[in-house]
N, C-alpha and C. Protein backbone atom coordinates (compact mmCIF):
# COMPACT_ATOMS: atom_id res chain seq x y z
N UNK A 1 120.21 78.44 63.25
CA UNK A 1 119.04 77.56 63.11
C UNK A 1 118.02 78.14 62.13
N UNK A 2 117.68 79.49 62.17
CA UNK A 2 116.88 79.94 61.46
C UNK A 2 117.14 79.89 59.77
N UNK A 3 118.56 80.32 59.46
CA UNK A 3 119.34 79.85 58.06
C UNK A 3 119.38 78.64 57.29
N UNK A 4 119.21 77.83 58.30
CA UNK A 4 119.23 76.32 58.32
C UNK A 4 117.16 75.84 57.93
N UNK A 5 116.39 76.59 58.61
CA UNK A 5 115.23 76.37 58.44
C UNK A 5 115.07 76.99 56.91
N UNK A 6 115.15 78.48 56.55
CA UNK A 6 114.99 79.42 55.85
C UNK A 6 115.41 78.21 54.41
N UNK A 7 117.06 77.80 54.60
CA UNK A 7 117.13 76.71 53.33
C UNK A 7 116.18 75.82 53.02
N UNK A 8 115.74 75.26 54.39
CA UNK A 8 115.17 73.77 54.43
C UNK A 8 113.76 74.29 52.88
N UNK A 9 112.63 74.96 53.79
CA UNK A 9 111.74 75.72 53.43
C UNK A 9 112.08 76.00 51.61
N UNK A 10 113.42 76.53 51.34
CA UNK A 10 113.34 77.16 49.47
C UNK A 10 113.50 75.79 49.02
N UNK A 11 114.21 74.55 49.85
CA UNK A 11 114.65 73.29 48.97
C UNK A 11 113.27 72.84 48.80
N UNK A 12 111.99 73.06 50.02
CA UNK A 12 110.81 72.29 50.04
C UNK A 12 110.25 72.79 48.64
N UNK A 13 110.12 74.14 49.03
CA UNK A 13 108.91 74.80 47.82
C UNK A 13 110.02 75.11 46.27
N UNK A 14 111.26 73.98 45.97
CA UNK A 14 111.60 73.88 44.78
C UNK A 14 111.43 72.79 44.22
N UNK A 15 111.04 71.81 45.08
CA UNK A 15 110.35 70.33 44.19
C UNK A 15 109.55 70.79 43.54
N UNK A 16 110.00 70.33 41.96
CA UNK A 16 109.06 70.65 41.13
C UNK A 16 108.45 69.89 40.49
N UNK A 17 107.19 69.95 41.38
CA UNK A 17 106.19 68.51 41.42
C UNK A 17 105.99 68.36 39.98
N UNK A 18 105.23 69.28 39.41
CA UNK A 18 104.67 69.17 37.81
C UNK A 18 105.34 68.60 36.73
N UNK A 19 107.01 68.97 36.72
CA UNK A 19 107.37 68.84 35.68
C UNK A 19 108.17 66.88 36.74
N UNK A 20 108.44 66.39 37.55
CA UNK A 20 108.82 65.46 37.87
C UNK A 20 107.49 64.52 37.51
N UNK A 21 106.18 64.61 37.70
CA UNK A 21 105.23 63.82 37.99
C UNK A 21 104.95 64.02 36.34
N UNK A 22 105.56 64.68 35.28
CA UNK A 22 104.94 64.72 33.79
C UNK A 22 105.75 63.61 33.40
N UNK A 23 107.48 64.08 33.69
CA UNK A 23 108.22 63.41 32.95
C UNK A 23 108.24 61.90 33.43
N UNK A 24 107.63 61.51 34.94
CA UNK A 24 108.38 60.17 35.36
C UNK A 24 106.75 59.12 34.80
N UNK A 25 105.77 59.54 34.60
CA UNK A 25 104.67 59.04 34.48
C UNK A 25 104.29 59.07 32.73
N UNK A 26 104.38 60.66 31.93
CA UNK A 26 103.72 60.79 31.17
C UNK A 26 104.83 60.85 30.01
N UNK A 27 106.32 61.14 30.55
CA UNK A 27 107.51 61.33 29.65
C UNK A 27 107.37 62.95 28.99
N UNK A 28 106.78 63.52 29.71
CA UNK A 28 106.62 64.99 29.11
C UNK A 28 106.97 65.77 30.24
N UNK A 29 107.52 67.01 29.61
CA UNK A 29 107.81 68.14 30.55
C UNK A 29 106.65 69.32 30.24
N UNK A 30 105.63 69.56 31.21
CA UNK A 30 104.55 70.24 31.05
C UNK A 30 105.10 71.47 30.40
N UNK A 31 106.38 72.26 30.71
CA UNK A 31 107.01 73.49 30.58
C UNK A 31 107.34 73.70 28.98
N UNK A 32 106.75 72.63 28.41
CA UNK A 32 107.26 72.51 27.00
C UNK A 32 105.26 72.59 26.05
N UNK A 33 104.81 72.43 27.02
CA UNK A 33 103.08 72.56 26.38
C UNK A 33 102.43 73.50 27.18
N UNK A 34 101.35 73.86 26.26
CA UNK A 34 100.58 74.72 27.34
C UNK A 34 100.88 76.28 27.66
N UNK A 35 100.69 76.67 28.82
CA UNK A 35 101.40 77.87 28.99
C UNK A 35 102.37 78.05 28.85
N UNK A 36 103.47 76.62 29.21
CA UNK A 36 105.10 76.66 29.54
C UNK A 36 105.04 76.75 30.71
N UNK A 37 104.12 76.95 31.93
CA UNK A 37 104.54 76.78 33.25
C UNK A 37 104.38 75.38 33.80
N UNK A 38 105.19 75.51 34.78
CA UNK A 38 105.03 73.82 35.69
C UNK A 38 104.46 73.99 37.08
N UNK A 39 103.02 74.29 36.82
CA UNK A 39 102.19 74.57 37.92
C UNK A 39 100.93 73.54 37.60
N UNK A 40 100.17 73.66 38.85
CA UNK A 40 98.93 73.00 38.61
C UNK A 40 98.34 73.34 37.07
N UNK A 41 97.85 74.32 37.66
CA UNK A 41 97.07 75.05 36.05
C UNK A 41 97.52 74.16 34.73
N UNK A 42 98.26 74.51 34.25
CA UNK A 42 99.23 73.99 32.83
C UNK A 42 99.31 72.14 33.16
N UNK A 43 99.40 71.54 34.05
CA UNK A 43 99.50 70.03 34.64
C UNK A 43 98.37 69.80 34.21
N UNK A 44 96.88 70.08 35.02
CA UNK A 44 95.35 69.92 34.29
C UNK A 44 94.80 70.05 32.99
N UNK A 45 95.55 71.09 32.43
CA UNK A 45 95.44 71.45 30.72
C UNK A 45 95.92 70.70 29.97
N UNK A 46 97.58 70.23 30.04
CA UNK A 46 98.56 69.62 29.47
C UNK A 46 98.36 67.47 29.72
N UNK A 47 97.67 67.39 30.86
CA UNK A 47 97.91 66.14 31.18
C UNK A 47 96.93 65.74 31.98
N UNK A 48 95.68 66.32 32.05
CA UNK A 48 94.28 66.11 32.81
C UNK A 48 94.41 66.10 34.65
N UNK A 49 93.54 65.36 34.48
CA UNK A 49 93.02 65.12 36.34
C UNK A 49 94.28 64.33 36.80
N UNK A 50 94.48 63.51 36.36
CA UNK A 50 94.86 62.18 37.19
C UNK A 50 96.31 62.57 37.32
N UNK A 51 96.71 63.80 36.70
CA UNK A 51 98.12 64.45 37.14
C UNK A 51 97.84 65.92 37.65
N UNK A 52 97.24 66.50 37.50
CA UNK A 52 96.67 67.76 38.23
C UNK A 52 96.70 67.87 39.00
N UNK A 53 95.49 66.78 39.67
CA UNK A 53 95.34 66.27 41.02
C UNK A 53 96.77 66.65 42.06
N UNK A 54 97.23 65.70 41.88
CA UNK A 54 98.32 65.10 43.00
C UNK A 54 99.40 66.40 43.03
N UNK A 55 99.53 67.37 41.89
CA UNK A 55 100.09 68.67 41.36
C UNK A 55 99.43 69.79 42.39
N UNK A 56 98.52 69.62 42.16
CA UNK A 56 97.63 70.89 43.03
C UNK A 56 98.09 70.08 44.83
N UNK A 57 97.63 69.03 44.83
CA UNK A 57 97.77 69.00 46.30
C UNK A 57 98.89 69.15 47.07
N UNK A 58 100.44 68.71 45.91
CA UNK A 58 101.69 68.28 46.73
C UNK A 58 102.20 70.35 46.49
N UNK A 59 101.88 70.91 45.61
CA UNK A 59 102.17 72.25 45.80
C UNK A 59 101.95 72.88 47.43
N UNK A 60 100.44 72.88 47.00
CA UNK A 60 99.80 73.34 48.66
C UNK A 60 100.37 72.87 49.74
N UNK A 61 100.68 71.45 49.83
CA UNK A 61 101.52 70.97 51.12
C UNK A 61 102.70 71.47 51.13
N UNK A 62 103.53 71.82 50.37
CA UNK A 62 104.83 72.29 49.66
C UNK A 62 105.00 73.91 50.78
N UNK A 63 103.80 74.38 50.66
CA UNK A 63 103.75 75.56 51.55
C UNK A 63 103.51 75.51 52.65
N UNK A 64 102.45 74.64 52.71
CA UNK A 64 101.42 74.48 54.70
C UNK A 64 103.25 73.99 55.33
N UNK A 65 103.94 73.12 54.55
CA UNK A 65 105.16 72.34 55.62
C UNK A 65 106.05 73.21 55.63
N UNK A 66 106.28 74.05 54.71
CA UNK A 66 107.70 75.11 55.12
C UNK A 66 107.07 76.03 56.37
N UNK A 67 106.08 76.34 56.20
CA UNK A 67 105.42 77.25 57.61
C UNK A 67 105.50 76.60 58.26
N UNK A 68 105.24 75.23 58.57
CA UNK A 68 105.09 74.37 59.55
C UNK A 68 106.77 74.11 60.07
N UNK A 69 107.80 74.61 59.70
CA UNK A 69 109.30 74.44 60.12
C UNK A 69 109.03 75.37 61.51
N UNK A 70 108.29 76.14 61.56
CA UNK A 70 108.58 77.14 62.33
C UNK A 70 108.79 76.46 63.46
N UNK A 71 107.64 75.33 63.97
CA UNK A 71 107.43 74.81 64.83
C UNK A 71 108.78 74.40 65.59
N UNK A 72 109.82 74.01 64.77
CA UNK A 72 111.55 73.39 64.86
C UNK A 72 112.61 74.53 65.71
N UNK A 73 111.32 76.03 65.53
CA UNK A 73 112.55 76.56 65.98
C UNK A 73 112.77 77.03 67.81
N UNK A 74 113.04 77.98 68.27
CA UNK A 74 113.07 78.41 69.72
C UNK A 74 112.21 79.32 70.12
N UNK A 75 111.60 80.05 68.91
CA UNK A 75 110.25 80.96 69.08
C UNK A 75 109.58 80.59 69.76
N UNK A 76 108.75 81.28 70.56
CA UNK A 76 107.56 80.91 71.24
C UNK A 76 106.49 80.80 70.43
N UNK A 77 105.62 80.15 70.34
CA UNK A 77 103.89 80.07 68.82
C UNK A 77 103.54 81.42 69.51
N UNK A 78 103.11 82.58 68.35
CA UNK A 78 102.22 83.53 68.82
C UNK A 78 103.09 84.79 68.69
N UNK A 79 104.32 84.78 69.54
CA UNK A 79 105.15 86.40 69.16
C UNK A 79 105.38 86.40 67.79
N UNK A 80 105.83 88.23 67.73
CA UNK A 80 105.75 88.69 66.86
C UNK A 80 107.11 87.70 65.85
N UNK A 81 108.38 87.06 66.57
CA UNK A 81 108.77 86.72 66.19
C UNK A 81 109.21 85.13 65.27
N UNK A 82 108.15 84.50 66.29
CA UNK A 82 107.38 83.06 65.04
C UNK A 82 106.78 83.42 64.67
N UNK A 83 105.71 84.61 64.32
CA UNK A 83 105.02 84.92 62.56
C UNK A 83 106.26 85.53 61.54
N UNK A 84 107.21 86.10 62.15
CA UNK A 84 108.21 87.14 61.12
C UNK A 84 108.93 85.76 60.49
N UNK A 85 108.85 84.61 61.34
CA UNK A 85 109.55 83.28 61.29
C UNK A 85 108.88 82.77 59.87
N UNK A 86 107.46 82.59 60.19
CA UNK A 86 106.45 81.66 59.55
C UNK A 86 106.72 82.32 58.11
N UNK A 87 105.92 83.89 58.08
CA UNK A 87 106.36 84.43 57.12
C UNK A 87 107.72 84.15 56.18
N UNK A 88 108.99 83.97 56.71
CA UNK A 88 110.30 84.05 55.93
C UNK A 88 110.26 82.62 55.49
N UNK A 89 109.81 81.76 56.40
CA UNK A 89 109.71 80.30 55.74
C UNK A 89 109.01 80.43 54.22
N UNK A 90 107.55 80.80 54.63
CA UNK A 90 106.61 80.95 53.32
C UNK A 90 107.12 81.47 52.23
N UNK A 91 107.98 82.96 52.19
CA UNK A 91 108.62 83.40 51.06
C UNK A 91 109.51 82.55 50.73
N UNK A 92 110.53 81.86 51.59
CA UNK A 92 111.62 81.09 50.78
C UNK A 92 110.81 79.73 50.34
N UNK A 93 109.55 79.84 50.65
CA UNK A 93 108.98 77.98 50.30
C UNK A 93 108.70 79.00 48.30
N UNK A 94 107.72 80.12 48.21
CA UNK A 94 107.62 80.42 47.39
C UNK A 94 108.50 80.81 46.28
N UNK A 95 109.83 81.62 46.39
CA UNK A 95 110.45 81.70 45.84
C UNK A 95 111.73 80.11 45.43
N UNK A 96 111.30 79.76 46.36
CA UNK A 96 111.69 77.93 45.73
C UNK A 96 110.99 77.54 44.70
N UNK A 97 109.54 77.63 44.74
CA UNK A 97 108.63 77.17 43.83
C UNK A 97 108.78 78.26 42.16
N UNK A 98 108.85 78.99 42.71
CA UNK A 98 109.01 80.21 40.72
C UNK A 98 110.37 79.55 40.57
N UNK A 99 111.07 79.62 41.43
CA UNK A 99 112.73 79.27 40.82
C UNK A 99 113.28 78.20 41.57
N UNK A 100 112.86 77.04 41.07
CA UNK A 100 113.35 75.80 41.64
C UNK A 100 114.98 75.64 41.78
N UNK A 101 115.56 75.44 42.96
CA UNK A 101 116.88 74.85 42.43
C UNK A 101 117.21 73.15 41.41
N UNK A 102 115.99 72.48 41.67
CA UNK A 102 116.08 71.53 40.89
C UNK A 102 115.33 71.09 39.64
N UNK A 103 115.09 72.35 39.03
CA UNK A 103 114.28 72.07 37.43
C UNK A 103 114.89 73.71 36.60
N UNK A 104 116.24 73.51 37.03
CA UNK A 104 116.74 74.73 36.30
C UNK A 104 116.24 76.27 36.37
N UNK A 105 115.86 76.51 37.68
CA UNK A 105 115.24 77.63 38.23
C UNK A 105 113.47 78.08 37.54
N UNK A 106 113.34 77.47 36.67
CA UNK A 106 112.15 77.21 35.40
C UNK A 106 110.69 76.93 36.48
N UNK A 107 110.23 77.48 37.20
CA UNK A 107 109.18 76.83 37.93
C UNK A 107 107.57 77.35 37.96
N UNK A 108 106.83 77.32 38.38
CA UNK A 108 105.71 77.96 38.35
C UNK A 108 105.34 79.10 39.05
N UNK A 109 103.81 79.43 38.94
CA UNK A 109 103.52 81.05 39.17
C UNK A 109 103.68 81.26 40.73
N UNK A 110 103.21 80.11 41.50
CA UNK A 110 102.92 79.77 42.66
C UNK A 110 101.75 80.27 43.55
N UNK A 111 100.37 80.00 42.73
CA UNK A 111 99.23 80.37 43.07
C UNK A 111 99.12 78.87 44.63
N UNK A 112 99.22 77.95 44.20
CA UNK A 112 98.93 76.86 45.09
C UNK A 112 99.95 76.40 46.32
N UNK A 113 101.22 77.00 46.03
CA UNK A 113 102.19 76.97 47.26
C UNK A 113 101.57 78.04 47.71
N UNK A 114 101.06 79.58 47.36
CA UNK A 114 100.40 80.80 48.27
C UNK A 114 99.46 80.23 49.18
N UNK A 115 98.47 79.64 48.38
CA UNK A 115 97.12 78.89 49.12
C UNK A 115 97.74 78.32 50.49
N UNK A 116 98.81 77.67 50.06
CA UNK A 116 99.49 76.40 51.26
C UNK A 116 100.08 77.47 52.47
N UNK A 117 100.84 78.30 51.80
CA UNK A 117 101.80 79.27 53.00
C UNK A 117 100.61 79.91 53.94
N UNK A 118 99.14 80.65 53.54
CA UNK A 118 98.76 81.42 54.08
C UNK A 118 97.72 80.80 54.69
N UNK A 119 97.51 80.14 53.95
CA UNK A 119 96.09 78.65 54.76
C UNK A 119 97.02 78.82 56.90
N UNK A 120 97.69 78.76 56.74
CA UNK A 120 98.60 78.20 57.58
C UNK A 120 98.71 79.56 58.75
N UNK A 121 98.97 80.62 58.12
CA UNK A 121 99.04 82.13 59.05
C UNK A 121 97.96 82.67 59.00
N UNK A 122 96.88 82.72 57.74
CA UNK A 122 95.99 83.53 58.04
C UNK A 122 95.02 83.00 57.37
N UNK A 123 94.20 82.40 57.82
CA UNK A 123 93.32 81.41 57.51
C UNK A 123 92.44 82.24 57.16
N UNK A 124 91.86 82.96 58.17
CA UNK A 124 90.32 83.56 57.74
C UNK A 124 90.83 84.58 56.56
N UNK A 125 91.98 85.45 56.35
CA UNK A 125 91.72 85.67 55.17
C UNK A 125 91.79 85.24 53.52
N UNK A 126 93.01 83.95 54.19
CA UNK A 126 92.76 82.70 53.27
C UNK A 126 91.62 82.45 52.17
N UNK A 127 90.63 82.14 53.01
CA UNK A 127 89.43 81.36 52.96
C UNK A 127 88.15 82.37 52.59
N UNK A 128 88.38 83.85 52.69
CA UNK A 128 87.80 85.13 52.32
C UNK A 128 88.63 85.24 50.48
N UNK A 129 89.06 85.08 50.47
CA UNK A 129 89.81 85.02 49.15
C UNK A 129 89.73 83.61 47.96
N UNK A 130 89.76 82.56 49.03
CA UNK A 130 90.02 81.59 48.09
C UNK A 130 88.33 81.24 47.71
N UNK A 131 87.07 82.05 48.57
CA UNK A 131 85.82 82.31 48.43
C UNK A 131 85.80 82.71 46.84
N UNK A 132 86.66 84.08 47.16
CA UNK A 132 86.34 84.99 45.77
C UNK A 132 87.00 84.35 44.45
N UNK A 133 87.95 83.26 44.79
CA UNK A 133 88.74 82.61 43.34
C UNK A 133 87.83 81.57 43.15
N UNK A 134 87.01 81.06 44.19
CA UNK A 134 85.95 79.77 43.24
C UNK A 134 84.92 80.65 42.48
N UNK A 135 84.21 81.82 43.02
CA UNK A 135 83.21 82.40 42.55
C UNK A 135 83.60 83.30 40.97
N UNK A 136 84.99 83.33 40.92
CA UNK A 136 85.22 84.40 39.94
C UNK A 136 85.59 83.21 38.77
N UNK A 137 85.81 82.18 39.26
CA UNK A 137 86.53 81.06 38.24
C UNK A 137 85.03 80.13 37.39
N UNK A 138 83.86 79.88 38.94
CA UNK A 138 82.29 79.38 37.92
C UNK A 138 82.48 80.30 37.24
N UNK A 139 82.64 82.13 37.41
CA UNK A 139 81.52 82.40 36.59
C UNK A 139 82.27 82.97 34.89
N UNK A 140 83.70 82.93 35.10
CA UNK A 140 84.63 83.01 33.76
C UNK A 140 85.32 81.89 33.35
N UNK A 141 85.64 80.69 34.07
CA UNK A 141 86.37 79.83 33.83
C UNK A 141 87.86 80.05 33.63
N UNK A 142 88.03 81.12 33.85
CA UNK A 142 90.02 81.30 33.75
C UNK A 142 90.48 81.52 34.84
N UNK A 143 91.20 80.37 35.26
CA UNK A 143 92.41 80.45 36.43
C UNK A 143 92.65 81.75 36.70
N UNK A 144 93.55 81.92 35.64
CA UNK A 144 94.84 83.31 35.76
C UNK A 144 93.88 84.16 36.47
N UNK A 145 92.78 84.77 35.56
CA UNK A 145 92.19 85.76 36.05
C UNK A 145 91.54 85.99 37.62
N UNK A 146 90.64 84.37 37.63
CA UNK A 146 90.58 83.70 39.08
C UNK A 146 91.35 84.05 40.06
N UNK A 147 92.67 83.77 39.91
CA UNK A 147 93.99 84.04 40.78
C UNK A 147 94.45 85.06 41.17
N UNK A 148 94.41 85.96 40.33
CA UNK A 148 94.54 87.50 40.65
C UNK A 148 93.43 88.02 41.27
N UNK A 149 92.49 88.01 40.65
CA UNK A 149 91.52 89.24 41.71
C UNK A 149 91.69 88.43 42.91
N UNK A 150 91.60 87.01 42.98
CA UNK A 150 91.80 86.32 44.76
C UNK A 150 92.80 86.70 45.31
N UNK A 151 93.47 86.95 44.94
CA UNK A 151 95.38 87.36 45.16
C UNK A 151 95.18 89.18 45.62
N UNK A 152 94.23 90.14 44.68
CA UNK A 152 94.28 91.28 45.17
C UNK A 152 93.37 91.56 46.61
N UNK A 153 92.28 90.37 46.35
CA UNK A 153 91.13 90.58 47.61
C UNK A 153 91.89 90.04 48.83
N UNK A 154 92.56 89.31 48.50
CA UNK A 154 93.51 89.12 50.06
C UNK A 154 93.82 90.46 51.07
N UNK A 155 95.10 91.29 50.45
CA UNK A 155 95.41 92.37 51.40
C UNK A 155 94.10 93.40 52.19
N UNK A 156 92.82 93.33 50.64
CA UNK A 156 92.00 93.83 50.93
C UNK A 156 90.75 92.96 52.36
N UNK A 157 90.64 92.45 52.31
CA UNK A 157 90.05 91.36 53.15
C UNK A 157 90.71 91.63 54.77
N UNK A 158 92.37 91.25 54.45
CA UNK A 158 93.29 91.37 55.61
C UNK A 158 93.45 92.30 56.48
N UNK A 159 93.55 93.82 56.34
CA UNK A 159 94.04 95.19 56.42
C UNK A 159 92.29 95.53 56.37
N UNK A 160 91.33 95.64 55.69
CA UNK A 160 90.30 96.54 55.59
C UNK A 160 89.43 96.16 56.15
N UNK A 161 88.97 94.66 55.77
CA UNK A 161 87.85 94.02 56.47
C UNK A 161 88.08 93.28 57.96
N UNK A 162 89.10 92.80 58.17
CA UNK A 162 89.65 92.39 59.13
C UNK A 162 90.41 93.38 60.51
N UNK A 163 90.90 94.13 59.46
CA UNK A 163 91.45 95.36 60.15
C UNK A 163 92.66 95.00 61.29
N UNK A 164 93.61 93.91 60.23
CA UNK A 164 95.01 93.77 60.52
C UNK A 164 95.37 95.36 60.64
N UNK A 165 96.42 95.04 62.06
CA UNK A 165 97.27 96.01 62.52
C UNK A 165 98.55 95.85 62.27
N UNK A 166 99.03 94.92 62.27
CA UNK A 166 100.46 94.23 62.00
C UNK A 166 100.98 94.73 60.56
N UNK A 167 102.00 95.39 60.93
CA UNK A 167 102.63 96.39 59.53
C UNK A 167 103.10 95.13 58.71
N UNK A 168 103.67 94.16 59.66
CA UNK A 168 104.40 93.14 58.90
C UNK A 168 103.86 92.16 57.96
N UNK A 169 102.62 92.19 58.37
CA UNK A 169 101.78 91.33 57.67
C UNK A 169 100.42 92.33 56.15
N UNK A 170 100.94 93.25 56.96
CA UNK A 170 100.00 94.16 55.93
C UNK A 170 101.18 94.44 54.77
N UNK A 171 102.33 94.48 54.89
CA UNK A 171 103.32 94.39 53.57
C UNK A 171 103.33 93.11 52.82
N UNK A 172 103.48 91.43 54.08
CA UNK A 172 103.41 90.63 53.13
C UNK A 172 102.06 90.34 52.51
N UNK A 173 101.63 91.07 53.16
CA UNK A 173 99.82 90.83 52.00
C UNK A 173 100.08 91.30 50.65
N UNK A 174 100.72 92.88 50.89
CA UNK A 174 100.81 93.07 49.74
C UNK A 174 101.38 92.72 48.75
N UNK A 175 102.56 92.31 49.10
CA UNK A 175 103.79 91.22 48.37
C UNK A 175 103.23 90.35 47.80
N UNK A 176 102.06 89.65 48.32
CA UNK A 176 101.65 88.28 47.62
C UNK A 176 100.67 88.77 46.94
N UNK A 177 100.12 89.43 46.81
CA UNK A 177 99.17 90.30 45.73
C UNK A 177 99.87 90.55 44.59
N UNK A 178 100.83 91.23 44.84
CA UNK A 178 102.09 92.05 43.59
C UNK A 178 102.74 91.03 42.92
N UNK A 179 103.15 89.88 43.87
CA UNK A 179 103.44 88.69 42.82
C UNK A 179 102.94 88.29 42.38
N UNK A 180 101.47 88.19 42.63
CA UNK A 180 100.59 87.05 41.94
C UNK A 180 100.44 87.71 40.33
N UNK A 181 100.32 89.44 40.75
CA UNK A 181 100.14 89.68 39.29
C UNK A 181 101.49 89.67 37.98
N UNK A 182 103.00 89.87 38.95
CA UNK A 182 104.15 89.86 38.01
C UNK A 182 103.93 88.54 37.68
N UNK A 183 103.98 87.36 38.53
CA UNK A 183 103.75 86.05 37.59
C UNK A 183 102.50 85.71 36.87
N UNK A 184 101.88 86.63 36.69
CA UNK A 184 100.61 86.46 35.60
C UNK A 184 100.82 87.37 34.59
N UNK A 185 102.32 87.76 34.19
CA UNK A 185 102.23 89.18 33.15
C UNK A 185 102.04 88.55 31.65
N UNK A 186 101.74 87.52 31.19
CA UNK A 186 102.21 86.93 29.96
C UNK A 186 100.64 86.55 30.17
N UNK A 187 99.83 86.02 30.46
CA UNK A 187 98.76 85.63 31.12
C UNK A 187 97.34 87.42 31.12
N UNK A 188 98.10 88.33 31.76
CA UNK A 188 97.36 89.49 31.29
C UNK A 188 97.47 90.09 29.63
N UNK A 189 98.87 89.80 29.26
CA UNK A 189 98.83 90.10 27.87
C UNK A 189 97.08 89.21 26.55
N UNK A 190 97.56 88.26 27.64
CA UNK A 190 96.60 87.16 26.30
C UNK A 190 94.85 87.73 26.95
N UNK A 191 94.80 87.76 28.36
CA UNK A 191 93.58 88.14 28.96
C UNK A 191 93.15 89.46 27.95
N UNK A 192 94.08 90.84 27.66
CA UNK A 192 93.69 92.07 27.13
C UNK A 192 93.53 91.66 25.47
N UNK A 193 94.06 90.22 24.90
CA UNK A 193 94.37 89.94 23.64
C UNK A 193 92.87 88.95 23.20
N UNK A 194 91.88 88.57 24.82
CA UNK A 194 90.93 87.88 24.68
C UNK A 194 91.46 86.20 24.45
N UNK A 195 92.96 85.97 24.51
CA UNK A 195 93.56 84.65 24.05
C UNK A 195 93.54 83.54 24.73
N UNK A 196 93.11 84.17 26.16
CA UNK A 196 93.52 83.04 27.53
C UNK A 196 92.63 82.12 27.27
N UNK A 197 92.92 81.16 27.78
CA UNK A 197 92.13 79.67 27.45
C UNK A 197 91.27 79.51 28.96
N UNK A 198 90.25 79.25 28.86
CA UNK A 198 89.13 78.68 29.95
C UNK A 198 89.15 76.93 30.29
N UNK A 199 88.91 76.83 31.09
CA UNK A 199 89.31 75.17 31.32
C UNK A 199 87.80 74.51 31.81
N UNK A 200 87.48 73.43 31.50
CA UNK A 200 86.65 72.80 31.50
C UNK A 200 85.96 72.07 32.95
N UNK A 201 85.05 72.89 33.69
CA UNK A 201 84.70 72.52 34.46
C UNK A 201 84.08 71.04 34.76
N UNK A 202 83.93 70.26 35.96
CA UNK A 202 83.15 69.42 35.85
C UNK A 202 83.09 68.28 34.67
N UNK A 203 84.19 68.50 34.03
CA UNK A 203 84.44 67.37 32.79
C UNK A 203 85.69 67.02 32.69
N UNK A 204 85.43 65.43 32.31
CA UNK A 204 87.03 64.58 32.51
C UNK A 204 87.78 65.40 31.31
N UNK A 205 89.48 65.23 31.10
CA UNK A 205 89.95 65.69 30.31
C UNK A 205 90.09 64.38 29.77
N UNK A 206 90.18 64.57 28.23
CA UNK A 206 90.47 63.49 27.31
C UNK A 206 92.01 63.49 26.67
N UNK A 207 92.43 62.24 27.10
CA UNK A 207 93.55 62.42 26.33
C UNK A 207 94.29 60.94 25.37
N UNK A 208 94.51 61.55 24.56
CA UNK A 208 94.58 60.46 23.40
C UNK A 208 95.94 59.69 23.27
């Protein structure tokens, strides 16, 4: 049952909303403009709000529902063994999402399936983090960069301020920290190169 969930979960978080909702609406594959990723981010840049939107939200659900399999299984809610559950869902929802089975493994960074998986297990440090990615994003305007320090203040938040005990959860903190920055390595190159692009707050995107 758990094998059976564990699949369900990588097939969820491999819909790959961005590049399905470019090509069936806009006839474009976001992965071809922009950064080249098929994430929110690059969806808002490449093809404005009115595809962003629905990009950012169906990601995040993409995660909250593979955690939410847990519920399917024989675990009790609460032992150690429906979080080790919740957890393995979340990684296979994420590693669905970087490497889709259905957009040629080609997928995004998975800043917004993270949001979705951990909203779900660990809210308060969730929400301690996703604090520090609105505040770091007014005051530079770049995602990427946004994403990472929110991505490093997590474990820190989790483990220091919180003062998680759970070994298991103090590794996947770290895990989702460490990824956030390997899928931002092309993204730090342009950040140290001054190249990264800032996105336009509070203003419609225009597109011609």
């Amino acid at each position: 049952m758990v094998t059976v969930l564990i699949v369900i979960a990588y097939l969820l978080g491999s819909i790959p909303t961005a590049v399905w909702i470019g090509k069936t609406f806009y006839g474009i594959d976001v992965r071809e403009f922009g950064s080249g990723n098929a994430g929110a981010t690059n969806t808002f840049r490449v093809l404005g709000r009115k595809a962003g939107i629905p990009v950012l939200v169906i990601d995040i659900v993409k995660g909250t529902t593979a955690v939410a399999l847990s519920y399917l299984s024989a675990f009790e809610y609460g032992t150690s063994e429906f979080v080790n559950l919740q957890l393995g869902l979340g990684v296979a929802a994420l590693i669905g999402h970087i490497f889709p089975v259905f957009a040629g493994f080609r997928g995004g960074k998975g800043v917004a399936t993270i949001l979705g998986i951990v909203i779900c297990i660990l809210p308060v440090s969730c929400c301690l983090s996703l604090s520090v990615f609105l505040i770091v994003l007014l005051s530079c305007r770049i995602v990427s960069l946004s994403s990472m320090i929110a991505g490093l203040s997590f474990p820190i938040f989790l483990n220091l301020v919180l003062k998680n005990t759970d070994p298991i959860l103090m590794v996947f903190s770290i895990v989702v920290a460490l990824m956030l920055i390997i899928t931002h390595r092309k993204n730090i190159v342009r950040l140290l190169n001054k190249q990264e692009s800032k996105i336009q707050l509070f203003t419609a995107k225009n597109k011609s």
